[in-house]
N, C-alpha and C. Protein backbone atom coordinates (compact mmCIF):
# COMPACT_ATOMS: atom_id res chain seq x y z
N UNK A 1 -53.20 -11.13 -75.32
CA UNK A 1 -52.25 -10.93 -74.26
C UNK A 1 -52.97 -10.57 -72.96
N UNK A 2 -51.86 -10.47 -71.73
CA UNK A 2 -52.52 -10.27 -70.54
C UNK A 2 -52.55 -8.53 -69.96
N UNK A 3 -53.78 -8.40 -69.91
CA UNK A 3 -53.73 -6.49 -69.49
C UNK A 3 -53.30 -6.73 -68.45
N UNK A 4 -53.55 -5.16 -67.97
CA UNK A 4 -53.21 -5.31 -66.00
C UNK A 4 -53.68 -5.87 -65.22
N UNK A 5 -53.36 -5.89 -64.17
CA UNK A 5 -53.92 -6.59 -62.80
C UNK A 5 -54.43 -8.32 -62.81
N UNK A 6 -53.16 -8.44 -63.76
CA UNK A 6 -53.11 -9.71 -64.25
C UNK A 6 -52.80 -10.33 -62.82
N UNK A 7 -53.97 -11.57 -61.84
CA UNK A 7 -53.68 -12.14 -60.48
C UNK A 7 -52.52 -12.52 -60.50
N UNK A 8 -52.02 -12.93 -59.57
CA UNK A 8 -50.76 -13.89 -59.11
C UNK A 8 -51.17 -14.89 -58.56
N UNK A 9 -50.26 -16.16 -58.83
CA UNK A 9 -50.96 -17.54 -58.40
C UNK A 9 -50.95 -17.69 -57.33
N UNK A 10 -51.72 -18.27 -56.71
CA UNK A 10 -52.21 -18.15 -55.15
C UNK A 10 -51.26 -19.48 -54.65
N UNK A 11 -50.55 -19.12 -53.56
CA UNK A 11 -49.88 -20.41 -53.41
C UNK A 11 -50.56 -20.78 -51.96
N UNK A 12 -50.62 -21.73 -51.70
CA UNK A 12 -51.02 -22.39 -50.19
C UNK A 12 -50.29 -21.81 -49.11
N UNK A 13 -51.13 -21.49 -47.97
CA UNK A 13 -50.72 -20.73 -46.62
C UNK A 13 -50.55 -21.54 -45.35
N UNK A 14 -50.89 -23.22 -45.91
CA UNK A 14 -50.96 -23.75 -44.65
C UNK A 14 -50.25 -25.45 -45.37
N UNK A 15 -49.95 -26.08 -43.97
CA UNK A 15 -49.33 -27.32 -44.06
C UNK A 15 -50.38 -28.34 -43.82
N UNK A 16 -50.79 -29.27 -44.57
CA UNK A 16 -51.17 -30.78 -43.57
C UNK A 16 -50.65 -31.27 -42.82
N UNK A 17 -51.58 -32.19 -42.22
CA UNK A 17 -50.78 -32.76 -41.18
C UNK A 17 -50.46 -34.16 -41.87
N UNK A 18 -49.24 -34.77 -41.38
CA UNK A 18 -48.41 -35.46 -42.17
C UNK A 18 -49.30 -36.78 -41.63
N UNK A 19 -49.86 -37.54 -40.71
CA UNK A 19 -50.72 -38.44 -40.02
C UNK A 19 -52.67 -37.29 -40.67
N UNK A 20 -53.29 -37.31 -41.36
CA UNK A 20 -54.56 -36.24 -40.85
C UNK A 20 -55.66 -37.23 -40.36
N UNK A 21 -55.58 -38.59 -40.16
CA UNK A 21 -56.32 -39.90 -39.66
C UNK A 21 -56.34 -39.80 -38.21
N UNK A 22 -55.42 -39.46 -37.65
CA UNK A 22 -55.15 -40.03 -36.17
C UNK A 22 -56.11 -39.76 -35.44
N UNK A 23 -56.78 -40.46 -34.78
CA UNK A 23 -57.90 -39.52 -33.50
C UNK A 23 -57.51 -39.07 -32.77
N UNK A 24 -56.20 -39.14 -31.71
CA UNK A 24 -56.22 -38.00 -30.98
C UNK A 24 -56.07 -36.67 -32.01
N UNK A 25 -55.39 -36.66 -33.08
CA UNK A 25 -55.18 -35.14 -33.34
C UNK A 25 -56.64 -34.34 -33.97
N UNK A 26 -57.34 -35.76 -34.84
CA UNK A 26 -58.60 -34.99 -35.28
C UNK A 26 -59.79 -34.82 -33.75
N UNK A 27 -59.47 -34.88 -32.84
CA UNK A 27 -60.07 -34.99 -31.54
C UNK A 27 -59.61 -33.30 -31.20
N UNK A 28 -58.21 -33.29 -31.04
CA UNK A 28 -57.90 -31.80 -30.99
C UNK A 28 -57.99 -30.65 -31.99
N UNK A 29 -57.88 -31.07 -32.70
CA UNK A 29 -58.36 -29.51 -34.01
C UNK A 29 -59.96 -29.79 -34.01
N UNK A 30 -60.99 -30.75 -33.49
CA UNK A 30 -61.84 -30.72 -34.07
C UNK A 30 -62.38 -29.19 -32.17
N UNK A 31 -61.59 -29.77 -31.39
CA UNK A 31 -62.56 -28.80 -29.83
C UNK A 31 -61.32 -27.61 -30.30
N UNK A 32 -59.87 -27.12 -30.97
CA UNK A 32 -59.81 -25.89 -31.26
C UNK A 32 -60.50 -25.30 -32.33
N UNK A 33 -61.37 -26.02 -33.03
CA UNK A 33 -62.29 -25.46 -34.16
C UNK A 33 -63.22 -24.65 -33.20
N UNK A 34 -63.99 -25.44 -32.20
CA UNK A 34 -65.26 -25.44 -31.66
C UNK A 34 -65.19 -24.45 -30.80
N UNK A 35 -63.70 -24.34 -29.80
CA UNK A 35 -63.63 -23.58 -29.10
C UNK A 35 -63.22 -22.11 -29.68
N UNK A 36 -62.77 -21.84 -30.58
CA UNK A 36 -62.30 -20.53 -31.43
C UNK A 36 -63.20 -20.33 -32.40
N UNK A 37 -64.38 -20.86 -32.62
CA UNK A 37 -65.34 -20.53 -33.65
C UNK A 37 -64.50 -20.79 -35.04
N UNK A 38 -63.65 -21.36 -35.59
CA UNK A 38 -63.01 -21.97 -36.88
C UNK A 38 -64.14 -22.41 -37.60
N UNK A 39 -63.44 -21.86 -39.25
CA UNK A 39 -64.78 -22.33 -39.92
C UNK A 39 -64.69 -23.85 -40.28
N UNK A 40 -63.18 -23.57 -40.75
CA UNK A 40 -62.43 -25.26 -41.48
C UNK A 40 -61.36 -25.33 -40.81
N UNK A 41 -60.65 -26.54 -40.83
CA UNK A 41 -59.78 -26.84 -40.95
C UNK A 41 -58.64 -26.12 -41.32
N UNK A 42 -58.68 -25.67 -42.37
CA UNK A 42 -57.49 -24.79 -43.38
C UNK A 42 -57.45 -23.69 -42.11
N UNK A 43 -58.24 -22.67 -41.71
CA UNK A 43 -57.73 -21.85 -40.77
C UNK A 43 -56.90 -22.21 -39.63
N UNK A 44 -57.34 -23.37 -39.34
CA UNK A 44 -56.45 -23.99 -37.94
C UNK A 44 -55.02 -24.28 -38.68
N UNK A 45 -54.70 -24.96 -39.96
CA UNK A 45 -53.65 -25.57 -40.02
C UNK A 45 -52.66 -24.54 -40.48
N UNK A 46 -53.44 -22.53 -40.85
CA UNK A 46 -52.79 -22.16 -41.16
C UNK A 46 -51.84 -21.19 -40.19
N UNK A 47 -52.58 -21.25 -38.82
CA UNK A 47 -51.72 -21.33 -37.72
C UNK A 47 -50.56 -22.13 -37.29
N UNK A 48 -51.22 -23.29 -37.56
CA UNK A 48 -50.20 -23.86 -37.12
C UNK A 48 -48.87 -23.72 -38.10
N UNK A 49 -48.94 -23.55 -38.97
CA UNK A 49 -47.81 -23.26 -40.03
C UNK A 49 -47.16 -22.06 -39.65
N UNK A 50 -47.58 -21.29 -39.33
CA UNK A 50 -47.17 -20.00 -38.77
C UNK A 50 -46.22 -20.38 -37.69
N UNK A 51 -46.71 -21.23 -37.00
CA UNK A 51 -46.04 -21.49 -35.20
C UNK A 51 -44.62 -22.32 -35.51
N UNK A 52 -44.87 -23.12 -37.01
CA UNK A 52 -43.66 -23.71 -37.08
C UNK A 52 -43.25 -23.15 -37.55
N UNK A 53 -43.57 -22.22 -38.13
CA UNK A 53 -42.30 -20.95 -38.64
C UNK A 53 -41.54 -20.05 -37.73
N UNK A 54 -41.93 -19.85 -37.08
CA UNK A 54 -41.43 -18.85 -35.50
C UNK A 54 -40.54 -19.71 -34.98
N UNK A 55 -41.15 -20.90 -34.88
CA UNK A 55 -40.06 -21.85 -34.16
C UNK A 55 -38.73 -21.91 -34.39
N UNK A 56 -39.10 -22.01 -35.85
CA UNK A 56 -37.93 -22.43 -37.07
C UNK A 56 -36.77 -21.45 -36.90
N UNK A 57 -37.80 -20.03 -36.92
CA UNK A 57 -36.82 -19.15 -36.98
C UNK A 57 -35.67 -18.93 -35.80
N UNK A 58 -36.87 -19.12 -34.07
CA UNK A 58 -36.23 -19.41 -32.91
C UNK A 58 -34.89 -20.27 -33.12
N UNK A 59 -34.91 -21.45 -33.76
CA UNK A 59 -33.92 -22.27 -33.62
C UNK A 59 -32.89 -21.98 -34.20
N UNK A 60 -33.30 -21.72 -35.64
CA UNK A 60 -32.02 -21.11 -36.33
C UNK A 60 -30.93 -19.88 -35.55
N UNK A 61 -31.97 -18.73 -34.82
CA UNK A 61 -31.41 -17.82 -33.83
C UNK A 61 -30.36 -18.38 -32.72
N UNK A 62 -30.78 -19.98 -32.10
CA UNK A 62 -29.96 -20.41 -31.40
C UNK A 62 -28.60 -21.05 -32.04
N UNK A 63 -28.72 -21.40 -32.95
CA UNK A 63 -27.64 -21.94 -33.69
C UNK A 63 -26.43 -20.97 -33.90
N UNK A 64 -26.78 -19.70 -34.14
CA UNK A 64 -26.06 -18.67 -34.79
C UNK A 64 -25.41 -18.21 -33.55
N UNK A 65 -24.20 -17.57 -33.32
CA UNK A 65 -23.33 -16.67 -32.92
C UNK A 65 -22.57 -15.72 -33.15
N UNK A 66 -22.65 -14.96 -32.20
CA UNK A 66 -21.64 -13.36 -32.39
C UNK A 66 -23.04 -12.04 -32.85
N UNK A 67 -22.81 -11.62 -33.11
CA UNK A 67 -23.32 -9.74 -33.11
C UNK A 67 -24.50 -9.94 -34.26
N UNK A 68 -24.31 -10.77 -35.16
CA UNK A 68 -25.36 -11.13 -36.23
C UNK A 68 -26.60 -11.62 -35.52
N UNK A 69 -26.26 -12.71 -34.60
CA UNK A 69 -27.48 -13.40 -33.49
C UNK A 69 -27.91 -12.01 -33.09
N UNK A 70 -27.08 -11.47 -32.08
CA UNK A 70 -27.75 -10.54 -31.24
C UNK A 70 -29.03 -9.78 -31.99
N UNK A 71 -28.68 -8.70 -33.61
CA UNK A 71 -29.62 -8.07 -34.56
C UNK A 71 -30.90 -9.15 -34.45
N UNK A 72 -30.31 -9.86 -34.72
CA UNK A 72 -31.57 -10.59 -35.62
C UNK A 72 -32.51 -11.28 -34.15
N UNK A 73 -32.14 -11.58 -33.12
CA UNK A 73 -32.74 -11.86 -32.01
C UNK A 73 -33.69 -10.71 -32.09
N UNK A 74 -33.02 -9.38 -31.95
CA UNK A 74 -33.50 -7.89 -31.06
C UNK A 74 -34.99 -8.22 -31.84
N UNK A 75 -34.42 -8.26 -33.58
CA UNK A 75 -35.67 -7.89 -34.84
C UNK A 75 -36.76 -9.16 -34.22
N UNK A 76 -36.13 -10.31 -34.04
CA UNK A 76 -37.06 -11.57 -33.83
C UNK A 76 -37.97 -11.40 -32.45
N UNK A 77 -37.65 -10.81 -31.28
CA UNK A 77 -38.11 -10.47 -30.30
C UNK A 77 -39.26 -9.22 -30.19
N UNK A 78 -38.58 -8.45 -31.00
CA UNK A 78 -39.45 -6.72 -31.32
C UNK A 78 -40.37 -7.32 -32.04
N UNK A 79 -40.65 -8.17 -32.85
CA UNK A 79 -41.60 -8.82 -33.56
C UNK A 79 -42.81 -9.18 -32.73
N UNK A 80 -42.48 -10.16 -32.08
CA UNK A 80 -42.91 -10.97 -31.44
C UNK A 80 -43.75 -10.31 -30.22
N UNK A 81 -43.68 -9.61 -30.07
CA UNK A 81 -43.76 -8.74 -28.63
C UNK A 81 -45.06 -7.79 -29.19
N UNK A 82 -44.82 -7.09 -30.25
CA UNK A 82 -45.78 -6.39 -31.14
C UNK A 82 -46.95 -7.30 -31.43
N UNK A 83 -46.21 -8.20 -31.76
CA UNK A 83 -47.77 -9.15 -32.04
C UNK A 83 -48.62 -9.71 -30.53
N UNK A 84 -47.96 -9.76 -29.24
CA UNK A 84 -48.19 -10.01 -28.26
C UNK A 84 -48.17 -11.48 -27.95
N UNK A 85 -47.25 -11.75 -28.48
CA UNK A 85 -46.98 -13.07 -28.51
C UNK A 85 -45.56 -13.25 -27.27
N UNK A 86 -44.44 -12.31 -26.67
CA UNK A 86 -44.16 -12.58 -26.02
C UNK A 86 -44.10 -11.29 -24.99
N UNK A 87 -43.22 -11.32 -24.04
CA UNK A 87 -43.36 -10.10 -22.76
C UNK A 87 -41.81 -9.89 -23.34
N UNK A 88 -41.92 -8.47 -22.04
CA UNK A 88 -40.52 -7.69 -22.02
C UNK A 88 -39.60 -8.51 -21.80
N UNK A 89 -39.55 -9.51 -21.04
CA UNK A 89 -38.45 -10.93 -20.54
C UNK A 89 -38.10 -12.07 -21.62
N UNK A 90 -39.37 -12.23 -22.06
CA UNK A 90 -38.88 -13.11 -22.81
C UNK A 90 -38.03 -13.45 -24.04
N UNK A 91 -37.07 -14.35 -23.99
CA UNK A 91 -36.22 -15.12 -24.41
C UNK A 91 -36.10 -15.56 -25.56
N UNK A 92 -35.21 -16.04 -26.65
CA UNK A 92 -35.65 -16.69 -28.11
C UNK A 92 -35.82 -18.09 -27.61
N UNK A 93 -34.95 -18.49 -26.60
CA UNK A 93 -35.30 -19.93 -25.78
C UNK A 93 -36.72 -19.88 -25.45
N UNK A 94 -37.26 -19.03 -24.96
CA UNK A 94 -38.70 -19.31 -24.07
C UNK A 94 -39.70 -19.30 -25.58
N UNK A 95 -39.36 -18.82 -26.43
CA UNK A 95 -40.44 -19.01 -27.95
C UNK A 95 -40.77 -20.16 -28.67
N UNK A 96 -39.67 -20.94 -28.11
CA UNK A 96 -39.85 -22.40 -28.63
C UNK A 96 -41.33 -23.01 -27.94
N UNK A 97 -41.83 -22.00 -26.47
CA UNK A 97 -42.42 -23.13 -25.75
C UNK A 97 -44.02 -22.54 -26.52
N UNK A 98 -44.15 -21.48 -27.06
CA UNK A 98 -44.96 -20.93 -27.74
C UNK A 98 -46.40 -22.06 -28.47
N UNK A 99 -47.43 -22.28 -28.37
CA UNK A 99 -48.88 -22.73 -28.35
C UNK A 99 -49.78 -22.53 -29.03
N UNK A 100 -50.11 -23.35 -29.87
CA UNK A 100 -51.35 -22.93 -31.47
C UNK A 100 -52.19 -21.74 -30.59
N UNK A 101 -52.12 -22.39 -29.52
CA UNK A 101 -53.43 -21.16 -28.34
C UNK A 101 -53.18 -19.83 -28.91
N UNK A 102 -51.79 -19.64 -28.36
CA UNK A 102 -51.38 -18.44 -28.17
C UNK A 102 -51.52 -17.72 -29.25
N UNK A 103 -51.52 -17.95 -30.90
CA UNK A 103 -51.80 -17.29 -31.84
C UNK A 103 -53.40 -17.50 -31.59
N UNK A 104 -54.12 -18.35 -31.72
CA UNK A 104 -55.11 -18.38 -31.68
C UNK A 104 -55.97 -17.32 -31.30
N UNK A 105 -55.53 -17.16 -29.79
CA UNK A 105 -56.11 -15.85 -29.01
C UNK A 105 -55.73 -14.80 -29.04
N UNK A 106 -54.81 -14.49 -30.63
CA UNK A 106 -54.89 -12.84 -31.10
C UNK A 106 -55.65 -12.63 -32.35
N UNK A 107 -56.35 -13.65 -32.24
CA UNK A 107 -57.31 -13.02 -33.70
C UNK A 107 -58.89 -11.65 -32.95
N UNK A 108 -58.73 -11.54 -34.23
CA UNK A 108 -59.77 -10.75 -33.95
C UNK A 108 -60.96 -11.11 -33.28
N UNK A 109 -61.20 -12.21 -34.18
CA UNK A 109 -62.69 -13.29 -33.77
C UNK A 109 -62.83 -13.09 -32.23
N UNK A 110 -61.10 -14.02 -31.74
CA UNK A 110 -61.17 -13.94 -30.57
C UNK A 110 -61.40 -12.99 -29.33
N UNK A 111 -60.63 -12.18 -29.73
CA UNK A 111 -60.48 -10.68 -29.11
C UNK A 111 -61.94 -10.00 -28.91
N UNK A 112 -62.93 -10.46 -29.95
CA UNK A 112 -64.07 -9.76 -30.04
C UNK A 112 -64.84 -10.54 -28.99
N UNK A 113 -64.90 -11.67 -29.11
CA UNK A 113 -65.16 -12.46 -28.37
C UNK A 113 -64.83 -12.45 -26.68
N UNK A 114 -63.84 -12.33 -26.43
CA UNK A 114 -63.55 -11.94 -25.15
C UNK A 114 -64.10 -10.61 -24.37
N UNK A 115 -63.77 -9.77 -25.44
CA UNK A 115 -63.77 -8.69 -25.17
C UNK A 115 -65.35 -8.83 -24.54
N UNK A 116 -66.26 -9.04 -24.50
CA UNK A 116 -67.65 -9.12 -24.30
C UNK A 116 -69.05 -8.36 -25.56
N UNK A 117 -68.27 -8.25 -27.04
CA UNK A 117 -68.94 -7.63 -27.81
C UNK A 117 -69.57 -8.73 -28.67
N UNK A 118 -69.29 -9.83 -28.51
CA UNK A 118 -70.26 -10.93 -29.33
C UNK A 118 -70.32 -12.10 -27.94
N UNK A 119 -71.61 -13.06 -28.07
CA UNK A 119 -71.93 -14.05 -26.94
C UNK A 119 -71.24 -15.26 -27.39
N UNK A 120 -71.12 -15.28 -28.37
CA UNK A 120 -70.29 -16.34 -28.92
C UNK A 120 -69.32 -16.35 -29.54
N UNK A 121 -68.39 -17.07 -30.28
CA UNK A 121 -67.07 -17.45 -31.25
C UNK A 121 -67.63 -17.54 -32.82
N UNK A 122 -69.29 -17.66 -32.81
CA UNK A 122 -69.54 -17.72 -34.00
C UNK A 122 -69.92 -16.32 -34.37
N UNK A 123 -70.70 -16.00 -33.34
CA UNK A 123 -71.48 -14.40 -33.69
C UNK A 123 -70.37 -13.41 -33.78
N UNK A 124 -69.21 -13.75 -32.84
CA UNK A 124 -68.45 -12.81 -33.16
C UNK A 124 -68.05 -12.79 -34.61
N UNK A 125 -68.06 -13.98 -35.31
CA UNK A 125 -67.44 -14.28 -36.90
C UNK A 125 -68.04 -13.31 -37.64
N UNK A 126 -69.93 -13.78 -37.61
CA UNK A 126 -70.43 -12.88 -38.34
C UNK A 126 -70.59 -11.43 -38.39
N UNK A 127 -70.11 -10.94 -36.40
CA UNK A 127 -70.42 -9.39 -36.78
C UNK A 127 -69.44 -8.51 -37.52
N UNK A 128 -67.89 -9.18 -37.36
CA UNK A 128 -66.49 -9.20 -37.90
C UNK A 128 -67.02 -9.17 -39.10
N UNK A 129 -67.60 -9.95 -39.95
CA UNK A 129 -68.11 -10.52 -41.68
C UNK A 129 -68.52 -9.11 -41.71
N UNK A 130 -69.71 -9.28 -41.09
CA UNK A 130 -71.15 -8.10 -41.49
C UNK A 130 -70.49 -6.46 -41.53
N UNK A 131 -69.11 -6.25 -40.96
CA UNK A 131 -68.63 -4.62 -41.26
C UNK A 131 -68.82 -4.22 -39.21
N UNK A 132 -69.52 -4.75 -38.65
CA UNK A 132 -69.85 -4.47 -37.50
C UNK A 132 -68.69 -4.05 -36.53
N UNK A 133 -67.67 -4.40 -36.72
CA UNK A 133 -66.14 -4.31 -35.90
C UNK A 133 -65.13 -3.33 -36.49
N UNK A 134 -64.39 -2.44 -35.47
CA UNK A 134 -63.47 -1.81 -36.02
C UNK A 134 -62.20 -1.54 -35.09
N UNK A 135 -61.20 -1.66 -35.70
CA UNK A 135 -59.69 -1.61 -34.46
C UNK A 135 -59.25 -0.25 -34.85
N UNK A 136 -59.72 0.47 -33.96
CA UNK A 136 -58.70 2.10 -34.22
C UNK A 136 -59.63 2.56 -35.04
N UNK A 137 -59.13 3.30 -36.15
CA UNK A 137 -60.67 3.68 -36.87
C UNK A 137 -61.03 2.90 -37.97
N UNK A 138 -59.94 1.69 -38.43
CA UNK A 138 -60.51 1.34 -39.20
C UNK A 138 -61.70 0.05 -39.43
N UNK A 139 -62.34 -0.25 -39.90
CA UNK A 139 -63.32 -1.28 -39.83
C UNK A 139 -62.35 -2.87 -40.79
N UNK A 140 -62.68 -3.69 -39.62
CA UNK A 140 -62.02 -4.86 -40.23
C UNK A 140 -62.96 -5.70 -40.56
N UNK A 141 -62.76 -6.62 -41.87
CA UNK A 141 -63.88 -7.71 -41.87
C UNK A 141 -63.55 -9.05 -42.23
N UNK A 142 -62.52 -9.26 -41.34
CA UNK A 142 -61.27 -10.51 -41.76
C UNK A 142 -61.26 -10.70 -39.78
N UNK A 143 -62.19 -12.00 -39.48
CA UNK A 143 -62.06 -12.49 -38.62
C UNK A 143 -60.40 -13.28 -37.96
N UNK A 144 -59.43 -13.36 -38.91
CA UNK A 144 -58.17 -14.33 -38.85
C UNK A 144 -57.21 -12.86 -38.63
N UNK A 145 -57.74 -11.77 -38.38
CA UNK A 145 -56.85 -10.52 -38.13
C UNK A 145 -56.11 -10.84 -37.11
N UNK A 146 -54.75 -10.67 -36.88
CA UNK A 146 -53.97 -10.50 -36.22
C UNK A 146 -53.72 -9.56 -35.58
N UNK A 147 -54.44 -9.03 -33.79
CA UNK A 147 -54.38 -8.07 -33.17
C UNK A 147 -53.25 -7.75 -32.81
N UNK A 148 -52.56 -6.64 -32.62
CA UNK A 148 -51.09 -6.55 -32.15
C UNK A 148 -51.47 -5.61 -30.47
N UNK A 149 -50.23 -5.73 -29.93
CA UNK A 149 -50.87 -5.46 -28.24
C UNK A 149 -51.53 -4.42 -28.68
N UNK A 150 -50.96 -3.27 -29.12
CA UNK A 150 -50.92 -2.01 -29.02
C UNK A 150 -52.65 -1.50 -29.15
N UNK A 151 -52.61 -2.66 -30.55
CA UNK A 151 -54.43 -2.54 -30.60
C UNK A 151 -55.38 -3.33 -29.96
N UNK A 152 -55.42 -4.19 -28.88
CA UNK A 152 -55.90 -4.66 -28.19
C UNK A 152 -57.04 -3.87 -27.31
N UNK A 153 -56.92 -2.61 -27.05
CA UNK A 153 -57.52 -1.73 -26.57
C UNK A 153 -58.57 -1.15 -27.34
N UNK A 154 -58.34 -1.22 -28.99
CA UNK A 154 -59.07 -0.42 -29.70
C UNK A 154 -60.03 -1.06 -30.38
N UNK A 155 -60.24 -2.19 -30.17
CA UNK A 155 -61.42 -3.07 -30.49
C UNK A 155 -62.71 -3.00 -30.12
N UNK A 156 -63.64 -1.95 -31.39
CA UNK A 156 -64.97 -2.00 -30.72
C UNK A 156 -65.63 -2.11 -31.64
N UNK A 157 -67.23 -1.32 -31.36
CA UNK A 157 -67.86 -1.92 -32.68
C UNK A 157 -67.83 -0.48 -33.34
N UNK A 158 -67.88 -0.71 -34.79
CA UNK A 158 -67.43 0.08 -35.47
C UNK A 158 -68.52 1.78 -35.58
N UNK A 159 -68.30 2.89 -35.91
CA UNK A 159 -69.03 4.03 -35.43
C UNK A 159 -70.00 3.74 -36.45
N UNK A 160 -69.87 3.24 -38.00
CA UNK A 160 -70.67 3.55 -38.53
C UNK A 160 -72.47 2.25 -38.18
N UNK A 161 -72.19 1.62 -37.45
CA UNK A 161 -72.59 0.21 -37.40
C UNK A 161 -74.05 0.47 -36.49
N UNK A 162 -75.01 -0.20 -36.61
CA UNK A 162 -75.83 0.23 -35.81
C UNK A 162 -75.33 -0.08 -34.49
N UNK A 163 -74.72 -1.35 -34.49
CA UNK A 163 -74.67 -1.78 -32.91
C UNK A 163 -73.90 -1.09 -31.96
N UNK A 164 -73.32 0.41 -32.76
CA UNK A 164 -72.57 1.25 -32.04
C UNK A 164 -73.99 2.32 -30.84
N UNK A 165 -74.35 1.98 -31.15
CA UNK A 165 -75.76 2.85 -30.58
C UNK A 165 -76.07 1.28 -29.11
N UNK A 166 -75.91 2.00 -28.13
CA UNK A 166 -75.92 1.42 -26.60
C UNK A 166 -77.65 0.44 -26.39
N UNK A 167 -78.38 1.06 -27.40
CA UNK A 167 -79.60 0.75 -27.16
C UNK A 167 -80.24 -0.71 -27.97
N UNK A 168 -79.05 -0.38 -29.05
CA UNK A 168 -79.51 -2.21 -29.98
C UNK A 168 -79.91 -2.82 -28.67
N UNK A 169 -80.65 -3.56 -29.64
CA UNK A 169 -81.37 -4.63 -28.74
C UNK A 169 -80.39 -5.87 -28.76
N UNK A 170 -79.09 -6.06 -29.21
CA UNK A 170 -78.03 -7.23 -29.42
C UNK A 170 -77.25 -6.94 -28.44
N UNK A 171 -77.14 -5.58 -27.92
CA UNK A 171 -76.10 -4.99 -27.18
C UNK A 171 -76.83 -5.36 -25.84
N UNK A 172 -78.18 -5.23 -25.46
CA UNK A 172 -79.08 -5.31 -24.43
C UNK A 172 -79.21 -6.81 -23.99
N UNK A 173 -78.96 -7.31 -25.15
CA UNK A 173 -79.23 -9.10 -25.06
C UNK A 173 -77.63 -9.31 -24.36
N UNK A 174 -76.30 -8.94 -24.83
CA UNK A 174 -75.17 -9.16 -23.92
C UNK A 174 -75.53 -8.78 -22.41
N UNK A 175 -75.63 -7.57 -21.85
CA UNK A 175 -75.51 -7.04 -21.01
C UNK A 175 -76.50 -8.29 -19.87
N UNK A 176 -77.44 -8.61 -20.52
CA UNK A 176 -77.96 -9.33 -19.20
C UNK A 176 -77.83 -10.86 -19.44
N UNK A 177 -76.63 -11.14 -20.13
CA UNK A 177 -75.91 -12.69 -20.81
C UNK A 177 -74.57 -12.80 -19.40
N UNK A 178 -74.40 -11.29 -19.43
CA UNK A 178 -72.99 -11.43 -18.71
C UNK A 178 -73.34 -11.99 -17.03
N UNK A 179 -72.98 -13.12 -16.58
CA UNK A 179 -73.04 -13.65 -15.18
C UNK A 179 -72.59 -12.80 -14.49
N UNK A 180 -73.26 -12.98 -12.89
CA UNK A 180 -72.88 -11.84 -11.85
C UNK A 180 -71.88 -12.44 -11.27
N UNK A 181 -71.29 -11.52 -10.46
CA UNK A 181 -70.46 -12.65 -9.39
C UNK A 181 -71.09 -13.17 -8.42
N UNK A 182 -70.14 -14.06 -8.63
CA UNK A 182 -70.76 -15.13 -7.39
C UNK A 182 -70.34 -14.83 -5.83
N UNK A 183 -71.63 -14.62 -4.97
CA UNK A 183 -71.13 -14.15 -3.69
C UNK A 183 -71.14 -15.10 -2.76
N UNK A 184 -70.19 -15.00 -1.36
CA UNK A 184 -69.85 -15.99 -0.82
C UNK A 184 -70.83 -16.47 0.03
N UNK A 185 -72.11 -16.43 0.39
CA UNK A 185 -73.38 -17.15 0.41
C UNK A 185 -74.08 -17.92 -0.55
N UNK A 186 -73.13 -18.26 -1.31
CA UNK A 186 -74.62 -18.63 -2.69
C UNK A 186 -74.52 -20.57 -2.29
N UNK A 187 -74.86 -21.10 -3.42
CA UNK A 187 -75.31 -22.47 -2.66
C UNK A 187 -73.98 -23.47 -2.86
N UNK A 188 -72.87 -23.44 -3.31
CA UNK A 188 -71.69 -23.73 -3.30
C UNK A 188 -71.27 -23.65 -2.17
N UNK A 189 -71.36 -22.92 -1.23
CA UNK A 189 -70.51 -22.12 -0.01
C UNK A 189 -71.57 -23.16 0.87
N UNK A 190 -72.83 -23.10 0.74
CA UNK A 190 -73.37 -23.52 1.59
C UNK A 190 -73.25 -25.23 2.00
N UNK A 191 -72.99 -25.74 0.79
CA UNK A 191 -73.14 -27.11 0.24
C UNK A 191 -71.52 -27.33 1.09
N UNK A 192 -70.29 -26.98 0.86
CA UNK A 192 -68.85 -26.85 0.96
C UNK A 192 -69.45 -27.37 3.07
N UNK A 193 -70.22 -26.40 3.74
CA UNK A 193 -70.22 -26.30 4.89
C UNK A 193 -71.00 -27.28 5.64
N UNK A 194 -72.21 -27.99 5.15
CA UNK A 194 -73.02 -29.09 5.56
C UNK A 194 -71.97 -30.24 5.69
């Protein structure tokens, strides 16, 4: 017989694409791979499954009327907003217009990435992997994390990590990666005026 902690069957998290031949589309998942540091495929498509689920839900919200809509809007909106996916204004209409991007650029990967704590979309992957990252106090090591606004702020590198120490030499290698600004003499300005 089966003891405890007997698994549960893993069911699939993501959709194919119903065309997966076409070149424009393998043209576009192949530069949102490249541009978001994606390892496969499966991560991209499991966004996108996500986005048609929001949608889904958006639409169904429009369909519905009376005081039931209103709840379930408030819950569908308070959602949405937490995840930073929409603003104080926005609409269950305006969610429809919603963008693989827009999930895209609340992952962690990303966030780390922006944030200026990895030079790349890949390095950020591995320092995320390696234990190196932590949101609030806890340490995450799931690059596909879903930042919510609130923690957007609390994304750093983690205390226990070496690269928490100002002096790594990885931390030293950003700092003089980051471009200066560009001042209004430089050779653009000059070129613009000849």
């Amino acid at each position: 017989m089966f003891g405890l902690g007997d698994p549960k069957k893993q069911r699939k998290k993501y959709e194919t694409p119903r065309h997966p031949w076409r070149r424009d589309q393998l043209d576009v998942e192949l530069s949102l791979m490249g541009e978001y540091g994606l390892r496969n495929k499966r991560e991209l498509w499991r966004y996108k499954t996500m986005l048609s689920k929001m949608r889904g839900i958006a639409r169904s919200l429009l369909a519905k009327s009376g005081p039931e809509r209103e709840k379930s809007e408030l819950d569908f909106l308070m959602r949405l907003r937490r995840m930073g996916l929409a603003g104080e204004t926005t609409s269950v209409d305006d969610t429809l217009d919603l963008d693989i991007r827009d999930l895209l650029e609340r992952r962690l990967q990303t966030r780390v990435f922006r944030g200026g704590l990895a030079a790349s979309p890949s390095q950020a992957r591995q320092l995320i992997i390696h234990g190196h990252i932590s949101v609030g106090d806890h340490v995450i090591s799931v690059p596909g994390y879903l930042v919510t606004r609130e923690n957007e702020d609390r994304v750093r590198y983690a205390a226990e990590s070496a690269l928490a120490n100002s002096d790594h030499p990885l931390r030293k290698a950003l700092v003089r990666e980051q471009p200066a600004e560009p001042s209004s003499t430089g050779p653009t300005s000059r070129r613009g005026a000849a």
